[in-house]
Structures are given as C-alpha cells and as structure tokens.
C-alpha atoms as a PDB file:
ATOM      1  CA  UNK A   1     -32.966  15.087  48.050  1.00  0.00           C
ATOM      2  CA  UNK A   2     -32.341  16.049  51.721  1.00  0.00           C
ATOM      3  CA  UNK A   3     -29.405  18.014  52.329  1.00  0.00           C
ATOM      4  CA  UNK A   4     -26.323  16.618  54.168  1.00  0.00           C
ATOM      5  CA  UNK A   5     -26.828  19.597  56.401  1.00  0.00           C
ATOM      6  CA  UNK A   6     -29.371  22.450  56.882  1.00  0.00           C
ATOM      7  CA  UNK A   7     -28.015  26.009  58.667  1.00  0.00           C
ATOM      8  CA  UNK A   8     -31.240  27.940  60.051  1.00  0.00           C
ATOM      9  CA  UNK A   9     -30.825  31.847  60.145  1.00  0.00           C
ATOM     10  CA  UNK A  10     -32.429  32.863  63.279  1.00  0.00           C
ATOM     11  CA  UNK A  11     -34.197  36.050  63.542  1.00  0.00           C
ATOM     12  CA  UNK A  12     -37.487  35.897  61.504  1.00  0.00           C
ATOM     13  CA  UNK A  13     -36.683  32.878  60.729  1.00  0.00           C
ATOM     14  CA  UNK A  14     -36.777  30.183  62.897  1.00  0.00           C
ATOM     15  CA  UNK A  15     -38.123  32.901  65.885  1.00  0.00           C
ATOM     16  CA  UNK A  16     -40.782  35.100  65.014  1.00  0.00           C
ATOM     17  CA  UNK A  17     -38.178  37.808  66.536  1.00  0.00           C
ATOM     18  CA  UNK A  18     -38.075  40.590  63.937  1.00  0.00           C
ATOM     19  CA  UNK A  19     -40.761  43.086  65.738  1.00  0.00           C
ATOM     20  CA  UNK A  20     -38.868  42.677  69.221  1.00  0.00           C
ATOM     21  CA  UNK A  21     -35.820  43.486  67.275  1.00  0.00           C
ATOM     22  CA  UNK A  22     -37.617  46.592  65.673  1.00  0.00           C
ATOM     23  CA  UNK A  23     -39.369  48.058  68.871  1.00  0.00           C
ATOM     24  CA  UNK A  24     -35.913  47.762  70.762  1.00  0.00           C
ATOM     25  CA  UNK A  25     -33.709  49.302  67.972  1.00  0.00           C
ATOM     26  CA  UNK A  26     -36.964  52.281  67.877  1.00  0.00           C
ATOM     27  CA  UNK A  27     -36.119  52.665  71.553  1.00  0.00           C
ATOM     28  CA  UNK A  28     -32.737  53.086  71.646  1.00  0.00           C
ATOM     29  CA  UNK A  29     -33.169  55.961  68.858  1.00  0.00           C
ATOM     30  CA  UNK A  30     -35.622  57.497  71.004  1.00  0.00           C
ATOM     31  CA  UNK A  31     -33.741  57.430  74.289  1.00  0.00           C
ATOM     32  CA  UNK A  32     -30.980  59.648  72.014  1.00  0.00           C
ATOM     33  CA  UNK A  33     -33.726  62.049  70.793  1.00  0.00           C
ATOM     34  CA  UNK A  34     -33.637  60.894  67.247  1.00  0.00           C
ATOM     35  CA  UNK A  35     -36.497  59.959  65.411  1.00  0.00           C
ATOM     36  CA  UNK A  36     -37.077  56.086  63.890  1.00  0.00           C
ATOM     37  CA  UNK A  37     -38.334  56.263  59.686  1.00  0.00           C
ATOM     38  CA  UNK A  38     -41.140  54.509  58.852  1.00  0.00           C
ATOM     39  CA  UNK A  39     -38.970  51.475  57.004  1.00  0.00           C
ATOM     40  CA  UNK A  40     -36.372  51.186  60.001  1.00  0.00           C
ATOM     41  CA  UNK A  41     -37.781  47.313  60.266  1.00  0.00           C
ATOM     42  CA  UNK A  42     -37.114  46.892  56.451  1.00  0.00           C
ATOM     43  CA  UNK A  43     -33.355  48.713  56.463  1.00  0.00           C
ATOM     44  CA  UNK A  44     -32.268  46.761  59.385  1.00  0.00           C
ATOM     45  CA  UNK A  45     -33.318  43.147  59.028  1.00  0.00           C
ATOM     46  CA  UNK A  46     -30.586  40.887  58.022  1.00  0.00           C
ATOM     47  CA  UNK A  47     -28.158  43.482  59.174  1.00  0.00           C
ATOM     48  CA  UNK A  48     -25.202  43.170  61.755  1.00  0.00           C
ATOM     49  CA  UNK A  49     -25.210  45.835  64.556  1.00  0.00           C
ATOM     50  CA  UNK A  50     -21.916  47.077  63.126  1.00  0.00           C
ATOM     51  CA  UNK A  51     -23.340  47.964  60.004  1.00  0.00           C
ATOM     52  CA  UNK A  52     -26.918  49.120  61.906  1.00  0.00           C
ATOM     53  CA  UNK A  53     -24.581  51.677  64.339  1.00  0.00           C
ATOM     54  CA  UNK A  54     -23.038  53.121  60.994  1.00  0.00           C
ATOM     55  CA  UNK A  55     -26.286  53.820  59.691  1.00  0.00           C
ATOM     56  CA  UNK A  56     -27.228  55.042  62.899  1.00  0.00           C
ATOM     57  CA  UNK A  57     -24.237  57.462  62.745  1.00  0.00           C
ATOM     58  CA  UNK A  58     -24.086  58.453  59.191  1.00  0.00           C
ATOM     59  CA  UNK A  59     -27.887  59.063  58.203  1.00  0.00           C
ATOM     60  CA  UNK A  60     -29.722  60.147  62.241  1.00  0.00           C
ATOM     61  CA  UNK A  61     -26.542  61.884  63.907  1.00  0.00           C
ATOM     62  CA  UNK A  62     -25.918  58.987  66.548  1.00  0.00           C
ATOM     63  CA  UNK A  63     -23.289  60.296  68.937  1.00  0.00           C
ATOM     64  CA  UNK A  64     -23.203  57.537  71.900  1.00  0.00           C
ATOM     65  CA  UNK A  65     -20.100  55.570  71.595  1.00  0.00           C
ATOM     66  CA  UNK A  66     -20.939  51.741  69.442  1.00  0.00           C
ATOM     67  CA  UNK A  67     -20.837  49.490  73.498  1.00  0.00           C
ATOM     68  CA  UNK A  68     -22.630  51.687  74.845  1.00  0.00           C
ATOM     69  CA  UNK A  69     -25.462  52.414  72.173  1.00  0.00           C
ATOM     70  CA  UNK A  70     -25.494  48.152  71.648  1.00  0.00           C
ATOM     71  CA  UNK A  71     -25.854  47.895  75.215  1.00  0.00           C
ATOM     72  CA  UNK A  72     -28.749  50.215  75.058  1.00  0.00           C
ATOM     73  CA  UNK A  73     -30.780  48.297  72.231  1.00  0.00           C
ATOM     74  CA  UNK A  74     -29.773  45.125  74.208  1.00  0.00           C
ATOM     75  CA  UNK A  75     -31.231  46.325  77.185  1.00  0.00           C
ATOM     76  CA  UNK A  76     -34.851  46.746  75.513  1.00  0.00           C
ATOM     77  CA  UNK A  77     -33.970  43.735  73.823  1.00  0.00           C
ATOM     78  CA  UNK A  78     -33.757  41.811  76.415  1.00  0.00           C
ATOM     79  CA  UNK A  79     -36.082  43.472  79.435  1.00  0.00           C
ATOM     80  CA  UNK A  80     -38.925  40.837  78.320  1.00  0.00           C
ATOM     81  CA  UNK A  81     -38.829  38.003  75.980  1.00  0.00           C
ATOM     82  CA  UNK A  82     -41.844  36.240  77.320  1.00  0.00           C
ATOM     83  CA  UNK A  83     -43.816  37.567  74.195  1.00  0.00           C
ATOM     84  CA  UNK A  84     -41.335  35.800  72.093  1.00  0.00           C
ATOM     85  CA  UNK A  85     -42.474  32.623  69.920  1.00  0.00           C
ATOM     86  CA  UNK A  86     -41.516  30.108  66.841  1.00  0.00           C
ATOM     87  CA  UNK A  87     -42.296  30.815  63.779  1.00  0.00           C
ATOM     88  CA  UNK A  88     -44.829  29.092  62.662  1.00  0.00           C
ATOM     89  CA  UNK A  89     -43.874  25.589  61.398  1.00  0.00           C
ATOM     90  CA  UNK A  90     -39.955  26.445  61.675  1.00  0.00           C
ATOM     91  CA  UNK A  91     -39.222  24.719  64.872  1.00  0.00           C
ATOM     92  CA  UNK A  92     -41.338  21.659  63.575  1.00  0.00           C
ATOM     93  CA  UNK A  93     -39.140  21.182  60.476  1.00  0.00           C
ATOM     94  CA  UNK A  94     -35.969  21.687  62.804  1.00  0.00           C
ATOM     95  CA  UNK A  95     -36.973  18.720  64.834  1.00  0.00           C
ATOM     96  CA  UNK A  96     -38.122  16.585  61.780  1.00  0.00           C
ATOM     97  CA  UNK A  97     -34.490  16.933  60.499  1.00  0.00           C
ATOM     98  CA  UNK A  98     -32.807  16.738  63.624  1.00  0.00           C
ATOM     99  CA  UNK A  99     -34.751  13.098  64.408  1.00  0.00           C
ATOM    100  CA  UNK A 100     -33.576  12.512  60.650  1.00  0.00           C
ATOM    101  CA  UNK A 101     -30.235  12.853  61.874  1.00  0.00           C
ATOM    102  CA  UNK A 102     -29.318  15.245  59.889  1.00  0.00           C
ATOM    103  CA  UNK A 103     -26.598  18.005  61.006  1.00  0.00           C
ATOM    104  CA  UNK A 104     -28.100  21.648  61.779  1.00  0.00           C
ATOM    105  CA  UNK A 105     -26.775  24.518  63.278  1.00  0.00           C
ATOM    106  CA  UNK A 106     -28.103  27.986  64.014  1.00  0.00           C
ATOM    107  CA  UNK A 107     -26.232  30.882  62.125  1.00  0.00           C
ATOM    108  CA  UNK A 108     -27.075  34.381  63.226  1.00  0.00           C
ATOM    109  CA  UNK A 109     -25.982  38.041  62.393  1.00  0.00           C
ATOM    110  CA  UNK A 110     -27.100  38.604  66.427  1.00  0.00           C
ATOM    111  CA  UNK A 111     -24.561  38.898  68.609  1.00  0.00           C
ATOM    112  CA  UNK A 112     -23.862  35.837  71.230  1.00  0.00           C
ATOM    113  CA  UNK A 113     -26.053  36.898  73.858  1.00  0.00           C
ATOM    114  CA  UNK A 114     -29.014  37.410  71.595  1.00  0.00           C
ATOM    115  CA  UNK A 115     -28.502  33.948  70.041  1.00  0.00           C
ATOM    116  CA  UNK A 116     -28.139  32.308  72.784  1.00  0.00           C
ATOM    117  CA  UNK A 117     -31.529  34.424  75.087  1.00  0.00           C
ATOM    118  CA  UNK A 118     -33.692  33.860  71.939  1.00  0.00           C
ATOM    119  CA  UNK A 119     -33.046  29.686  71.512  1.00  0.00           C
ATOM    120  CA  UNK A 120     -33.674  29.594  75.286  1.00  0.00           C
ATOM    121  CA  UNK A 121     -37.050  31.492  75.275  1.00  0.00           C
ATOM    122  CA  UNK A 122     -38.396  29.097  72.650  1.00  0.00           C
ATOM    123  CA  UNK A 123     -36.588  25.409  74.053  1.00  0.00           C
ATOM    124  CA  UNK A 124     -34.117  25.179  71.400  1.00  0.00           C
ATOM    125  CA  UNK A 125     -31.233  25.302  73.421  1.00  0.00           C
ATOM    126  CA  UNK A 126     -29.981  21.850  73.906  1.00  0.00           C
ATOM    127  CA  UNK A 127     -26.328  20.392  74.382  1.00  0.00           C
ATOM    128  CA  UNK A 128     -24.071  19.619  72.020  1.00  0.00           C
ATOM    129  CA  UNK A 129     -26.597  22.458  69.800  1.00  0.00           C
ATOM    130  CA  UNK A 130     -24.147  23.969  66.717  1.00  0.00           C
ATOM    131  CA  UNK A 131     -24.825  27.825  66.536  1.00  0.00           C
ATOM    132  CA  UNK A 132     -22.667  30.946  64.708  1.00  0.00           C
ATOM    133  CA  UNK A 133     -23.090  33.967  66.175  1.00  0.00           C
ATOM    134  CA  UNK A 134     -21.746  37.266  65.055  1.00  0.00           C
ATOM    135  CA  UNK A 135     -19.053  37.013  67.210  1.00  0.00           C
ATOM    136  CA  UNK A 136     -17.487  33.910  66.366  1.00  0.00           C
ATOM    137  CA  UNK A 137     -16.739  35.460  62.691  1.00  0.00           C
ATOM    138  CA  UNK A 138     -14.614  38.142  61.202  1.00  0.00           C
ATOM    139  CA  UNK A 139     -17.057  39.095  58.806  1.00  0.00           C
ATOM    140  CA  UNK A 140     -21.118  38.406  59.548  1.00  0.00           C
ATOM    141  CA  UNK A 141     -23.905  38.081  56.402  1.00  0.00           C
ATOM    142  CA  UNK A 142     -23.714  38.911  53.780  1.00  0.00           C
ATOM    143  CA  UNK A 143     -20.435  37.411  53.752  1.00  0.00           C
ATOM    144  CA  UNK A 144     -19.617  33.763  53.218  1.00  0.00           C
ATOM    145  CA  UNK A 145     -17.429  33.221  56.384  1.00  0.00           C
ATOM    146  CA  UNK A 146     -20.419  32.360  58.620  1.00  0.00           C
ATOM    147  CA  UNK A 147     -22.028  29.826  56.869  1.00  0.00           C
ATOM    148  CA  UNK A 148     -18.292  28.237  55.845  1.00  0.00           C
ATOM    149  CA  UNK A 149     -17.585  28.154  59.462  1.00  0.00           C
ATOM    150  CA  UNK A 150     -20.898  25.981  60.568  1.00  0.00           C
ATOM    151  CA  UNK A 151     -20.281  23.298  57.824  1.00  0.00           C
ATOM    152  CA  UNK A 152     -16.809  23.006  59.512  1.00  0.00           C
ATOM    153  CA  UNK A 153     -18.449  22.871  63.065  1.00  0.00           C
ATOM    154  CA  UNK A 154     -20.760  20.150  61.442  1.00  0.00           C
ATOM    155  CA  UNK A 155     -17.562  18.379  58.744  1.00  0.00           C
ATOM    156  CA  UNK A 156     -20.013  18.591  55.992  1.00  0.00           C
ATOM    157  CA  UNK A 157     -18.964  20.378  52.406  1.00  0.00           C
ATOM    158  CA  UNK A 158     -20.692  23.324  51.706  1.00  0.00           C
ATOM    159  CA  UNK A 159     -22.296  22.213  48.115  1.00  0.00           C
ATOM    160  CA  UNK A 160     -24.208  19.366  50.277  1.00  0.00           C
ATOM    161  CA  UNK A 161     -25.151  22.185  52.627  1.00  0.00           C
ATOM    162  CA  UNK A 162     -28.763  23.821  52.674  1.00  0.00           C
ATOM    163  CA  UNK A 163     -29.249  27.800  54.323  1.00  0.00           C
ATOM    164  CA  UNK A 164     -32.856  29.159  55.297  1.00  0.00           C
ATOM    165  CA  UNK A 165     -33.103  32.242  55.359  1.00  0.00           C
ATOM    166  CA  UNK A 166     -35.678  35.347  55.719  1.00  0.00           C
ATOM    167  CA  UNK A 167     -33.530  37.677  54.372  1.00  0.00           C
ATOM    168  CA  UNK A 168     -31.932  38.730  51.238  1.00  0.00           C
ATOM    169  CA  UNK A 169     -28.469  39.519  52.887  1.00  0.00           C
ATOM    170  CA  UNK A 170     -28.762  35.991  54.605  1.00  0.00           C
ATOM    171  CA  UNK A 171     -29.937  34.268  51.345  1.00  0.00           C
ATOM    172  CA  UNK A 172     -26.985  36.062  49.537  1.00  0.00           C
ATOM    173  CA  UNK A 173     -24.579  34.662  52.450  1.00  0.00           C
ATOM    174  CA  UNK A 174     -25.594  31.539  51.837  1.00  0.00           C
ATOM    175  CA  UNK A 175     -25.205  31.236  47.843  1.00  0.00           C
ATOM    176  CA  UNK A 176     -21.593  32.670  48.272  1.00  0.00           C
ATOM    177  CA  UNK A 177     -20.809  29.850  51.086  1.00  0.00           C
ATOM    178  CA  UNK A 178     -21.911  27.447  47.931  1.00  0.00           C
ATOM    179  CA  UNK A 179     -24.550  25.863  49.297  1.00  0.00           C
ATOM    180  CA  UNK A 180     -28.420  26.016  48.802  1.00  0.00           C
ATOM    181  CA  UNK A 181     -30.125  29.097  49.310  1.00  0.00           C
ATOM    182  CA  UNK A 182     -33.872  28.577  50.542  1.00  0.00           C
ATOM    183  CA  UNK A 183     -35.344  31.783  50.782  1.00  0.00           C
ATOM    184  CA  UNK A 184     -38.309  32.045  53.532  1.00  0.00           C
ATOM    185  CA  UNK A 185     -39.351  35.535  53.094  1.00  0.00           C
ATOM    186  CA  UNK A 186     -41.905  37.737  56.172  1.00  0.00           C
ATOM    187  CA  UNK A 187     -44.106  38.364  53.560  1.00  0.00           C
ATOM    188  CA  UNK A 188     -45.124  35.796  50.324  1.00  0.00           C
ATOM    189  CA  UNK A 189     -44.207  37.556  47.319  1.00  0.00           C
ATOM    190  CA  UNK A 190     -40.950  39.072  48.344  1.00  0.00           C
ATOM    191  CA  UNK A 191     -38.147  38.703  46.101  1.00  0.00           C
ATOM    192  CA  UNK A 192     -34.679  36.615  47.228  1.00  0.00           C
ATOM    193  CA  UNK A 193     -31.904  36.988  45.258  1.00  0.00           C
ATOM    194  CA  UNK A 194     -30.660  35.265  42.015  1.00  0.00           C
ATOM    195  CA  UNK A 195     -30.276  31.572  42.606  1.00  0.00           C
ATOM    196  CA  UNK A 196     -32.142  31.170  45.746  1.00  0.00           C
ATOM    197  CA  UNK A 197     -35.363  28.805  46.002  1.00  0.00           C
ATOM    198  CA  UNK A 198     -38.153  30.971  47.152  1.00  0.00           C
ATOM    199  CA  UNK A 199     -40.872  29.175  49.365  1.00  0.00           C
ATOM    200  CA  UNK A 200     -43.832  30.766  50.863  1.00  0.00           C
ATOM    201  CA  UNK A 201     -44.778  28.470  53.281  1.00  0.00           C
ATOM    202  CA  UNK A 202     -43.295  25.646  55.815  1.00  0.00           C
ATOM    203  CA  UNK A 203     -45.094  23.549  53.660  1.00  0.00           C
ATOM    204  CA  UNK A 204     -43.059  24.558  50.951  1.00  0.00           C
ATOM    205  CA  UNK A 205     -40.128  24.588  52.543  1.00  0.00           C
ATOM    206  CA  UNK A 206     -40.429  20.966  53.907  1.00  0.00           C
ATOM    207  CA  UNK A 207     -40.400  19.836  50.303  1.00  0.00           C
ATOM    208  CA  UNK A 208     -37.483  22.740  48.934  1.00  0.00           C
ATOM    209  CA  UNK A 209     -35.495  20.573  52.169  1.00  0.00           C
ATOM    210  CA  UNK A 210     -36.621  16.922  50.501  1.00  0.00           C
ATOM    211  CA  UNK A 211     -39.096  15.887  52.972  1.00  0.00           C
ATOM    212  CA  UNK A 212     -42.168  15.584  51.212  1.00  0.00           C
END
C-alpha cells in the first residue's frame, strides 16, 4: 500500500549532493592546515555539522570557533552549485506521489540555507513545499524529533508515514519516529539497519512506496 505520507532525506538522496558536501568539508580542513582521511565522505554522511565540528575538534585538532568554521565549509559549499543534479529517478518518484496527492516533505540534517540552495538548484522549491531542516529541531538524525515534526507539518500519524533515506543514521531516525524505513543506500549492497526495507534501485523503491 502507498503510504499516507512519504518524508525524503535530502542529501544523497533525493540530490546527488554527497561529493559537493565532501569536497567542501575537504576544503575547509585544508584551509586550517589539517589533513582530510581517506573515509571523511563515509564518517560524515548522515551527520549534523554539530556532531561533524566535534569530530573535527576531537580527532584533527580543529581550533576555529563552530560559526566561523560552518561558515567556512558553507562558503565552498555554496561558491557553485551549477554541477549539482537529482538523483537519478528520485525527483521522478517525488512528483509521481505528489500528483498522487500524497503529503511529502523534505527532512534534512543540513542546515536551512543548504536545504533551501540545494531544492532551488534542482526546481524543487515550490510554495506551500513542507521541509525540516536542522534548525527547526532540537535534536537532528539520528533522533526521532525530525521526522515527528514533518508528520505534524503534514497531520498525518507517524505509523502511516514512509522515510527514504541514504543513510543509516537517517534510516535509524526514521524507525524511531515509527514509521517506515526505506533504505536507498550510494552503493547496492550496503547494509541499513534492523527493520528498514533495503532497495537498490528507484525501481525498487517505487514498489517498497506501493506504486507498482
């Protein structure tokens, strides 16, 4: 059956925005002399830039103050987003539910600005469009609070709620919020956590959403 509502993670998941995110958080450690690991990309994706800056600290030394080292990865962020596309077959499945009229809305561990630059780039920005940023919630993934706060911004109950997500921590978010965990991995084969649906494919994930 088709879910009463579907929340969309955003970053790698319905925007093919992970490697932007990578090569800006790279730069930042560079312009502070410190030296990105080989598996930055897979130790930072899901992650809020809270938790991201205490790594930062913690593990590579990070001295600069958190605004002004998140301004800093902003700001390669967001020099040019021109390269920036949909992930394949996301957007498609977004618009097949949304002329379903089914409720969506956006839910994202990126902070408001990031949310809001990355819908734009790709034409998903329209009016009356539901989105959860990090900033509109106490606590961000892997934490119920921001998928409980978009099926109040839609009135829908969470157990008739669907999540996709590319990420564990998301997934994980989403099966404590109650509702359906689809997991939508990078890479086929990766694992989701317990109780997820794992699909491979936006093939698969048209029929884990009940739409053949």
């Amino acid at each position: 059956m088709t879910p009463k509502a579907v929340f969309w993670d955003l970053d790698g998941t319905l925007v093919d925005s992970e490697p932007l995110h990578a090569a800006a958080l790279a730069a930042a450690m560079r312009s502070e002399g410190l030296v990105p690991p080989g598996d930055l990309h897979e130790r930072a994706l899901g992650q809020t830039a809270a938790h991201i800056y205490a790594m930062m600290r913690e593990e590579f030394g990070l001295t600069l103050p958190f605004p002004d080292w998140i301004e800093r990865k902003y700001s390669h962020y967001l020099a040019d987003l021109s390269g920036l596309r949909p992930r394949p077959g996301a957007i498609e499945v977004f618009r097949d539910l949304k002329a379903l009229g089914i409720p969506q809305a956006v839910v994202s561990n990126s902070d408001r600005m990031v949310v809001d630059a990355n819908l734009s780039a790709v034409g998903l920005l329209y009016p009356g469009m539901k989105t959860v940023s990090r900033n509109d919630v106490r606590e961000g993934k892997p934490h119920a609070e921001p998928f409980l706060r978009a099926a109040w911004l839609v009135d829908v109950e969470p157990a008739g709620a669907a999540v996709v997500e590319d990420s564990v921590i998301g997934a994980s978010a989403g099966l404590a919020a109650g509702m359906k965990a689809i997991f939508w991995p990078e890479r086929p084969g990766m694992r989701g956590p317990a109780g997820a649906v794992t699909v491979n494919s936006a093939d698969e994930l048209r029929v884990a959403l009940g739409l053949g």
